[in-house]
Every structure is written in C-alpha cells, then in structure tokens.
Protein backbone atom coordinates (compact mmCIF):
# COMPACT_ATOMS: atom_id res chain seq x y z
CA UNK A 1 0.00 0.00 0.00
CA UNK A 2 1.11 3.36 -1.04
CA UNK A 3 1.34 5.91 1.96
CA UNK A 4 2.01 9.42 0.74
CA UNK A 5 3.94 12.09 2.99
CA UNK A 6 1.75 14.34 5.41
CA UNK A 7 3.61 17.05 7.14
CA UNK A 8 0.95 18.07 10.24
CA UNK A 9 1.16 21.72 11.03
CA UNK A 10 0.73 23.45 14.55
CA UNK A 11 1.06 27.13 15.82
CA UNK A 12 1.42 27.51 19.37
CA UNK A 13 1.24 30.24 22.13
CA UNK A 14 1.61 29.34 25.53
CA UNK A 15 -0.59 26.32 26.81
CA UNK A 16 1.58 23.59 27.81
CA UNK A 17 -1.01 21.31 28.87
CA UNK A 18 -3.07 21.42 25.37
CA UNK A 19 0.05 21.14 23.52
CA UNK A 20 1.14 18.06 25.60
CA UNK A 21 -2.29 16.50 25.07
CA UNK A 22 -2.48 17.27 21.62
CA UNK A 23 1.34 16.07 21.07
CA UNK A 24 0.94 12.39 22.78
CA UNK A 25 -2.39 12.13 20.49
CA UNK A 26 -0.45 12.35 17.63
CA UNK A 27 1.88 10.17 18.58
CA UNK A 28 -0.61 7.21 18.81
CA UNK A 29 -1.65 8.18 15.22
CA UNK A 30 -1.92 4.56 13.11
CA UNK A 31 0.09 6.15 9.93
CA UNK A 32 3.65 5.46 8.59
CA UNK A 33 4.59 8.25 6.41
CA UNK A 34 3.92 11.63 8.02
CA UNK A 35 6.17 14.91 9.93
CA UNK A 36 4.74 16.92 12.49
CA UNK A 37 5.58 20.58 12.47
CA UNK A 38 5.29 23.10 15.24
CA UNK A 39 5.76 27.09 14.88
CA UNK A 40 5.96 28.69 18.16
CA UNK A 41 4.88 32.10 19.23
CA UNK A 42 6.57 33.70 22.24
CA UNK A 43 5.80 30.87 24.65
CA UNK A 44 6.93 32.00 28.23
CA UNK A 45 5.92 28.26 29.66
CA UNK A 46 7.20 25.17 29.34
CA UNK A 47 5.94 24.19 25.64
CA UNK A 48 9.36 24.53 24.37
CA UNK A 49 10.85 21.62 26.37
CA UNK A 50 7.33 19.42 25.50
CA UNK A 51 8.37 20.09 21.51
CA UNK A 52 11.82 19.00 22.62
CA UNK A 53 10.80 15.85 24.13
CA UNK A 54 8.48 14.84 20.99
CA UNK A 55 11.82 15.41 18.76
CA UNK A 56 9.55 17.48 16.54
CA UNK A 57 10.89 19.94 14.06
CA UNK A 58 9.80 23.67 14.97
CA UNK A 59 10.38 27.40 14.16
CA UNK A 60 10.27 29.92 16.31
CA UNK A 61 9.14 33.48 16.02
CA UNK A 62 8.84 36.59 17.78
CA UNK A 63 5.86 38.04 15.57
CA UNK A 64 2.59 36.91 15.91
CA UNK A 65 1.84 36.21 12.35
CA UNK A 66 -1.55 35.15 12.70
CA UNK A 67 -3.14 31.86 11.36
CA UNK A 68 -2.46 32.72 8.05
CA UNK A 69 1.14 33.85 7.98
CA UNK A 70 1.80 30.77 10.52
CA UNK A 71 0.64 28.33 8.35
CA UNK A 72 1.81 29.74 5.40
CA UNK A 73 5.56 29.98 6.59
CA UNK A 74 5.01 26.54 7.83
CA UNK A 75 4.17 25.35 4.26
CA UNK A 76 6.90 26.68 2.89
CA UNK A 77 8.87 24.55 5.36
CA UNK A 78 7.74 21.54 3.94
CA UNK A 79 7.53 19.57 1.12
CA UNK A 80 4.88 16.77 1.76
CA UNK A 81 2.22 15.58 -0.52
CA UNK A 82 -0.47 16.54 1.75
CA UNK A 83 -0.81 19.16 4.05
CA UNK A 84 -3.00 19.10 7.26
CA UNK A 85 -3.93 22.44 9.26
CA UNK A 86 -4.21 21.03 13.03
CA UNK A 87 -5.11 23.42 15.87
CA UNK A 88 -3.18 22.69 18.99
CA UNK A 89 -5.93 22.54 20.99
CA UNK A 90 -7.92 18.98 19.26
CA UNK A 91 -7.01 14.97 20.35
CA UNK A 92 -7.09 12.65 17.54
CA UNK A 93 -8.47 9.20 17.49
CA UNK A 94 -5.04 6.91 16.29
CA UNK A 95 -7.00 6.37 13.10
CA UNK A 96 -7.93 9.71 11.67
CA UNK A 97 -5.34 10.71 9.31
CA UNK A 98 -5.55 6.60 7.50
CA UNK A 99 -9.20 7.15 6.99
CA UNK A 100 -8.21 10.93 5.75
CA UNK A 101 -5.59 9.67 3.26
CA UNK A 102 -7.03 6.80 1.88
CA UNK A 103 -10.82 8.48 1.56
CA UNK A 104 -9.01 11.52 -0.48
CA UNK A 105 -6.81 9.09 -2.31
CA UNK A 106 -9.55 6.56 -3.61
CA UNK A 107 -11.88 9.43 -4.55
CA UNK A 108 -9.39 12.25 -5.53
CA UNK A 109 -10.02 14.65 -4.10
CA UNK A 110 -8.30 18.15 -2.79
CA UNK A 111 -9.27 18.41 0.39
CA UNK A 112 -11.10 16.86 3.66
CA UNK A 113 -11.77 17.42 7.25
CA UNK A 114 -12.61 14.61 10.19
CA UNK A 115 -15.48 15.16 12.25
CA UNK A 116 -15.02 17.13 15.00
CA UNK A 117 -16.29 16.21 17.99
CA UNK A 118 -16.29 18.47 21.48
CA UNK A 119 -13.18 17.56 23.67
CA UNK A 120 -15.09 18.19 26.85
CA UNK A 121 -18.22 16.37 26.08
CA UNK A 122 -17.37 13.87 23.20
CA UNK A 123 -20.32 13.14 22.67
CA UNK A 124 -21.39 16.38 20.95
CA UNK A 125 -20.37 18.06 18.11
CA UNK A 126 -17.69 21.06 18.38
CA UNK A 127 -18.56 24.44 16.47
CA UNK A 128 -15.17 24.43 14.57
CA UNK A 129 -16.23 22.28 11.97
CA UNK A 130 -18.77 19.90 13.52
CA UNK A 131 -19.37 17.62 10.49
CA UNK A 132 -18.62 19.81 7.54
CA UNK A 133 -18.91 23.23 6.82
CA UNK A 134 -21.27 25.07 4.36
CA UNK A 135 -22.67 28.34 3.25
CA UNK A 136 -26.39 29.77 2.82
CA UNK A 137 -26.94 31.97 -0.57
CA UNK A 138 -25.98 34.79 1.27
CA UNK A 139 -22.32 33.52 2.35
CA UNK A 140 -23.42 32.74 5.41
CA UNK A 141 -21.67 29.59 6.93
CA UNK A 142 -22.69 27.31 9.00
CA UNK A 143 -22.25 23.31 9.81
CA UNK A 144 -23.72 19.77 9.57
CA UNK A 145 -24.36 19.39 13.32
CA UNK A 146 -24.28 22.95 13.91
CA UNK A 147 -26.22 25.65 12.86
CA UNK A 148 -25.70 28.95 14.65
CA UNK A 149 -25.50 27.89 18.48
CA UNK A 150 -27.17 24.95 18.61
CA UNK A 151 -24.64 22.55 18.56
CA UNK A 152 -26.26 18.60 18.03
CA UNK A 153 -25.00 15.60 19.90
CA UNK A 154 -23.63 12.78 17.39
CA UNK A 155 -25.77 9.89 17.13
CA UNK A 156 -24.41 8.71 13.96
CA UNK A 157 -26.46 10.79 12.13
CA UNK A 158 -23.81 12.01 9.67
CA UNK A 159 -21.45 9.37 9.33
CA UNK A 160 -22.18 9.21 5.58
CA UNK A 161 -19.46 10.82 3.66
CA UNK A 162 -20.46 14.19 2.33
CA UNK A 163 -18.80 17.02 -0.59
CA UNK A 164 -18.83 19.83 1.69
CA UNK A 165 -18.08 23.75 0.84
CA UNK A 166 -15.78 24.62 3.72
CA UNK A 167 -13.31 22.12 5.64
CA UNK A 168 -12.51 23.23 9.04
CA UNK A 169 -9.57 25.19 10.19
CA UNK A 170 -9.40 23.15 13.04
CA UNK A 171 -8.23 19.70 10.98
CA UNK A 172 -7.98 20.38 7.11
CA UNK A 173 -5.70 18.22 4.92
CA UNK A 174 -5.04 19.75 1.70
CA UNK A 175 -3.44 18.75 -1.48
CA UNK A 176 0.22 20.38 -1.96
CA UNK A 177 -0.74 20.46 -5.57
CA UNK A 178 -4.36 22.46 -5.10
CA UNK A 179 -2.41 24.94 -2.38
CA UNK A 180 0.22 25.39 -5.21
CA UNK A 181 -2.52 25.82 -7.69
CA UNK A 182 -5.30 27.88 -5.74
CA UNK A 183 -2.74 29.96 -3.68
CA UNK A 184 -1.92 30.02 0.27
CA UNK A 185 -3.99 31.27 2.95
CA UNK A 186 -4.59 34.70 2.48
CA UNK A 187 -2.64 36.87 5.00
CA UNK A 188 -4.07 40.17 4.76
CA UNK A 189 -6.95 38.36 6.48
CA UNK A 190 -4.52 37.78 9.78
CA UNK A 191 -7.26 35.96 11.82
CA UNK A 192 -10.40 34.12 11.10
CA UNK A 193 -12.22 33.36 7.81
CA UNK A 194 -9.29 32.26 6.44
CA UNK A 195 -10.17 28.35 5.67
CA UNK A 196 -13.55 29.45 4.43
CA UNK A 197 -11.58 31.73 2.14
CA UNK A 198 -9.38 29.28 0.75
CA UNK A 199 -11.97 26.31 0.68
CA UNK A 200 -14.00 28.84 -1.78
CA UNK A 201 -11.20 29.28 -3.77
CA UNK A 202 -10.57 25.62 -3.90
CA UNK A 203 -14.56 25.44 -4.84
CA UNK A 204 -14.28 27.68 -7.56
CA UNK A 205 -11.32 25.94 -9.08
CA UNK A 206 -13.48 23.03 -9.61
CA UNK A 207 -12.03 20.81 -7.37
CA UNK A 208 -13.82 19.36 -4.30
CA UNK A 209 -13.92 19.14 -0.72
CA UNK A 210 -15.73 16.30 1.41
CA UNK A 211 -15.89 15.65 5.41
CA UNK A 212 -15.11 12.18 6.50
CA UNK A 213 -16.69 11.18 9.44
CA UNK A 214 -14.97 8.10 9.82
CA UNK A 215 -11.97 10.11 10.93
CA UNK A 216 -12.45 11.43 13.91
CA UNK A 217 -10.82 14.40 16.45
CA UNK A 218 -11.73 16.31 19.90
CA UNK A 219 -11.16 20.19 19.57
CA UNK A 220 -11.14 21.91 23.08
CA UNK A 221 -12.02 25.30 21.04
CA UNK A 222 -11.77 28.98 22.44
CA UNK A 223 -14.28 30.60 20.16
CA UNK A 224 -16.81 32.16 22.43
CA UNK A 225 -20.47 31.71 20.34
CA UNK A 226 -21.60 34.77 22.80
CA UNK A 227 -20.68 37.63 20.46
CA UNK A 228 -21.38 39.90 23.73
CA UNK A 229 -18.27 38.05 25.09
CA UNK A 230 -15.96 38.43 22.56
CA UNK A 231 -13.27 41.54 22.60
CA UNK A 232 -13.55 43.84 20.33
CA UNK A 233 -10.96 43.11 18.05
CA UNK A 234 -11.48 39.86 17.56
CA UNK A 235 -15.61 40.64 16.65
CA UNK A 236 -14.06 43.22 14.15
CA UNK A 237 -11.66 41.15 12.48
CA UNK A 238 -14.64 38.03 12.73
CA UNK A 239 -17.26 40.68 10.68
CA UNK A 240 -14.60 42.58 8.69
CA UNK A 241 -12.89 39.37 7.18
CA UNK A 242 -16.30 37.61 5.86
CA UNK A 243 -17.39 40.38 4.08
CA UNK A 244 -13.94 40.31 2.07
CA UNK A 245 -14.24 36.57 1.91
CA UNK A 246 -17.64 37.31 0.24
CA UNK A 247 -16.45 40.09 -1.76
CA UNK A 248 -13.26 38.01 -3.21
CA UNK A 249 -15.17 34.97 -3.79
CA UNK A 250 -18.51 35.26 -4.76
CA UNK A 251 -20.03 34.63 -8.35
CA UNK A 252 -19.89 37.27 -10.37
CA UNK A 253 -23.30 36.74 -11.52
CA UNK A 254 -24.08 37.86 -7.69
CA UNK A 255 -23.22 40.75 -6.78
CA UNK A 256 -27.29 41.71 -5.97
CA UNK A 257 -26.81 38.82 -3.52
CA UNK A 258 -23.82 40.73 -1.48
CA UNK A 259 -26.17 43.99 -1.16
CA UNK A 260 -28.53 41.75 0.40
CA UNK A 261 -26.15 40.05 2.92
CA UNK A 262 -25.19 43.81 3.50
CA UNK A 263 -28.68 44.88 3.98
CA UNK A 264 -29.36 41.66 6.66
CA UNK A 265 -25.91 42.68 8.45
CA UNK A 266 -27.05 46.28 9.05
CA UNK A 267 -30.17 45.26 10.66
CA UNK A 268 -28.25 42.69 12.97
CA UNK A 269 -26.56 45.82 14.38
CA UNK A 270 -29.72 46.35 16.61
CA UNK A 271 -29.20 43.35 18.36
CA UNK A 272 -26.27 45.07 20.80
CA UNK A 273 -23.81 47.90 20.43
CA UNK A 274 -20.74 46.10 20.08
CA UNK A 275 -22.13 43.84 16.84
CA UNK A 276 -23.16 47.46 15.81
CA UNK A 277 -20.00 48.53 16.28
CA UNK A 278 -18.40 45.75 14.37
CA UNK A 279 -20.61 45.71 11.57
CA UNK A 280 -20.02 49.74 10.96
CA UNK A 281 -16.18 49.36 11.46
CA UNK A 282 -15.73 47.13 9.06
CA UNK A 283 -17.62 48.57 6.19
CA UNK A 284 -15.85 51.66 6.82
CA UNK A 285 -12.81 49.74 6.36
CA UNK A 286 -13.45 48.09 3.36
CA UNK A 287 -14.77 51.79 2.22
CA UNK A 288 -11.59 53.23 3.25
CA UNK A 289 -9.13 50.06 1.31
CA UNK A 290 -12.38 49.45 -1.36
CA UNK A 291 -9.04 49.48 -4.30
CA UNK A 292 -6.82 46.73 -1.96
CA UNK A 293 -10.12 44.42 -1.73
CA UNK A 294 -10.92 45.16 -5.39
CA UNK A 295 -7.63 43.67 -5.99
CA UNK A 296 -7.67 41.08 -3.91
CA UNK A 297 -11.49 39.65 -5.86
CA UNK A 298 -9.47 40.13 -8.94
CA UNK A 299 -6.48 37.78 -7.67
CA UNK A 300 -8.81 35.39 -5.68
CA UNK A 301 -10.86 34.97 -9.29
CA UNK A 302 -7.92 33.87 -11.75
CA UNK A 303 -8.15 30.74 -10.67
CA UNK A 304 -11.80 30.31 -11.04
CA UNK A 305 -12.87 27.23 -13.52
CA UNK A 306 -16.72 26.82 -12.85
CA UNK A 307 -19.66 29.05 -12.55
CA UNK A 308 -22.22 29.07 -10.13
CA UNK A 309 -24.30 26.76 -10.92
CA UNK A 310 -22.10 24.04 -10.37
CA UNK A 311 -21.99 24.44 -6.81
CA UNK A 312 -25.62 24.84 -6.03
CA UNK A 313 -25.41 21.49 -4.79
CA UNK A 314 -23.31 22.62 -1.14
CA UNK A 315 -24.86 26.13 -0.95
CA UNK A 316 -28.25 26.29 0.95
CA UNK A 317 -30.41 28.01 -2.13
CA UNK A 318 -32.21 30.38 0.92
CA UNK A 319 -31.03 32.25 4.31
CA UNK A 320 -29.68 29.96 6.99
CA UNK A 321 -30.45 32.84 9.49
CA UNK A 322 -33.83 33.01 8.24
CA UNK A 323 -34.52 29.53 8.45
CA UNK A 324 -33.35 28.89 12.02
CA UNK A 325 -34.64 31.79 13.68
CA UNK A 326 -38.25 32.50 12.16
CA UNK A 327 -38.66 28.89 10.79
CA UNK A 328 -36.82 27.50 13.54
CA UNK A 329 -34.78 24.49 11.42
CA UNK A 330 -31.91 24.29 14.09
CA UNK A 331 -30.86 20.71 12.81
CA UNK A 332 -29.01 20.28 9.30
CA UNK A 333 -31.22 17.73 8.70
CA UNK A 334 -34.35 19.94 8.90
CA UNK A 335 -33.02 21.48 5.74
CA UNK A 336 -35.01 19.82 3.29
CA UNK A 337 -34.55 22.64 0.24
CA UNK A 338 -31.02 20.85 -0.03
C-alpha cells in the first residue's frame, strides 16, 4: 500500500497542557509516512521543552503572524504531498489521518476534514467544523451538526461521507498540488475566515472538498459563540474578514446577492452595540481600502474554472439565518430545500 507524505502543522502560544495532550495524540496516530511541524509564538511556559521531548521539528518566532502567515511559513517549510492544518488545541483518534488519506486518495479529491467532535463532552459536536462546513446563498456559513448555536449531539447521524463547501480550520488536509494551484492562505486576512476563504477558492477551481466522518478528532475550542463576550478586536476582524471573503469569492453573476447580505448585516446591528459597532467598522474599512479588496477579488478569481451553478449542490439556495430563527430548522437535517 502506497502511503504518501503528510507534514501536520501546529502554531502555538503558551498552553503547555493542550500542547502536551495534543502532542501524545499524535503520537498514537496509526500512519507510517507523516512529519509533524510546530511554529511557536513567544511561549513564556514550558511548551518549548514538550516540543523538545516529541523530537519534533519547529520554528520559532517573535511576531505573531496570525493563522495565516503561521501556516503559510510553515508550508513553505515543507515539502509533503499533503498538508494538514491542526489546531493545537484537538485529540485525535489513532485512526484519523488513515481514513483521511485513503478516503481523499480513492476518490481524488483536494481536500477533507474529520469530524469534530467536542473535547469536553465527546459526545457532541464542536462548532469548529462539527461535520462539515457550508454556506447559505448569502455567504453565510454554517455546519452539519451545527447551525448557529445549537450545537447537536452525534448519534451517527452524519457518518455518511459528504462534498462539503468549507473544511474546518481546526483539521484540514489539503493537497500540496491544489495549495500550489489555488494559492496560500490569504494573509491580509490575519485571523479568522481564512479556511472558508481558501476552501472557496478551492470550490471555484473546480475541485472538491468532502468531510469524513470516519476520521475522527476532539477540539477543546476557544471561540466564544456569545458575540457579547468576545473583545472587540477579535468581533471586528470576525465581521470585517467575511465580508472580504464574500467580496473576493462570490459569483460574479451575484453581486445583488452581497447587497442583500449587507442589507441583513445592518439590521443585525440592533441586536447590541458592540455587533453594531463591528458591523459599521468594518464597512468603513473596506470603504476606506475598497481598491486593496478590489484587488484582492481580482487575484482570488484567476483561478476560477466553474460558474455558479455548479456548486448549487453545497450552498443552501435560501437564508440559513432566516430559516433557524423565524422557521426555527436548528438541525441540518431539517433542511429539506437541499
């Protein structure tokens, strides 16, 4: 049996314990060919001497340079077949990345995520990812066993295989050939959206993406799903960064579509000051850089090789937000228009 090479990438900031946990998973993992790879970002604890220990290869930098830039100088360290984007805070079952590389080799395919299950009650889905990621007609994203906050307990219900539009950041393998083809993560987006941006470049490329349940991980997860909660940067950078994802990626035949998702945003603002806040800040600074994201649509759509209607297949054909909240479908499988 043919095993390609999978170099696993990790950025890491402080948390010994979660790096330690995450470490020792991997080291049960039930595959012969693969390198894990560690960037570290100003640790002051002891997650230096746990890299040590593990005899892992790792970088070290005293910029922060964000999930994008991390990754992407990580990439550029390696020079696997396959790629996988791990966040240091997930446990993997011994048998994930097998069922990873041999679902994406049989069926050839560019990318794939495991589901992802909740590290503190594994018996529920996790936001990141859940099991697979897609978007509404209006860009909005959302997951199969998550929609919004209601996150769904796994019962088996979607262990089928399934093309998906967006892997999840949390575990994504990837194709060296479609990142080489597609382009990197894009780092002008620093922090968040970024796999949803480059999983709509890979759509529009024509190649596909699928979640494959039979792989499994636990993702501990720091995303706070109480927007109240979160600081204000990282709500900015959260609303700013999917309307250029939006902007860059969608069709051109619908651009109507993105004055819609604008209108729907603009109302959301009443529901507290600081989403207000966010929404207003950003479209001022898209305003403000409207030539830089004009530029990067016009990058992000060289490599596009199918139209719209080729997708409609992973793209819920109404409004996700609509649907759950006035229709109150708060279960993927609920959504019958699919």
């Amino acid at each position: 049996m043919k095993y390609p090479s999978v170099a696993i990438l990790i950025l890491h900031n402080n948390g010994e314990k979660i790096l330690k946990n995450c470490l020792n998973s991997l080291k049960k993992t039930d595959y012969p060919n693969f390198k894990t790879f560690v960037l570290l970002y100003q640790s002051t604890d002891k997650s230096e001497e746990i890299i040590k220990k593990h005899k892992i290869t790792y970088f070290k930098s005293d910029k922060n340079l964000g999930f994008a830039g991390g990754n992407n100088f990580l990439i550029n360290k390696t020079k696997s077949d396959y790629i996988v984007f791990l966040n240091n805070d997930t446990e993997v079952d011994k048998n994930w990345l097998k069922e990873l590389i041999d679902f994406s080799e049989k069926n050839k395919i560019a990318a794939c995520q495991p589901k992802v299950l909740n590290l503190v009650n594994k018996s529920a889905f996790d936001y990141a990812g859940a099991s697979g990621g897609f978007i509404d007609k209006y860009g909005y994203p959302f997951c199969r066993g998550r929609i919004f906050n209601n996150l769904e307990n796994d019962h088996g219900q979607y262990n089928a295989p399934k093309q998906i539009f967006w892997a999840s950041g949390a575990c994504m393998l990837v194709k060296r050939k479609v990142l080489d083809k597609v382009g990197y993560f894009d780092e002008s987006l620093f922090l968040y959206g970024e796999e949803l941006d480059l999983c709509w470049r890979i759509n529009n490329s024509g190649e596909n993406l699928f979640v494959v349940p039979s792989a499994k991980i636990y993702h501990l997860g720091s995303y706070s799903v109480n927007a109240a909660k979160m600081n204000r940067k990282k709500q900015f950078l959260i609303q700013r960064n999917t309307f250029i994802v939006l902007i860059k990626n969608h069709f051109p035949s619908s651009m109507s579509r993105i004055l819609k998702r604008l209108s729907l945003e603009l109302i959301s603002t009443f529901e507290s000051f600081s989403r207000a806040l966010a929404v207003l800040k950003s479209l001022l600074w898209i305003l403000f850089n409207l030539r830089k994201v004009i530029t990067m649509r016009r990058n992000a759509q060289k490599t596009r090789r199918i139209s719209e209607n080729d997708l409609q297949h992973i793209i819920y054909p109404k409004s996700i937000a609509i649907s759950y909240y006035l229709k109150g479908k708060s279960k993927f499988s609920q959504l019958t228009e699919f």
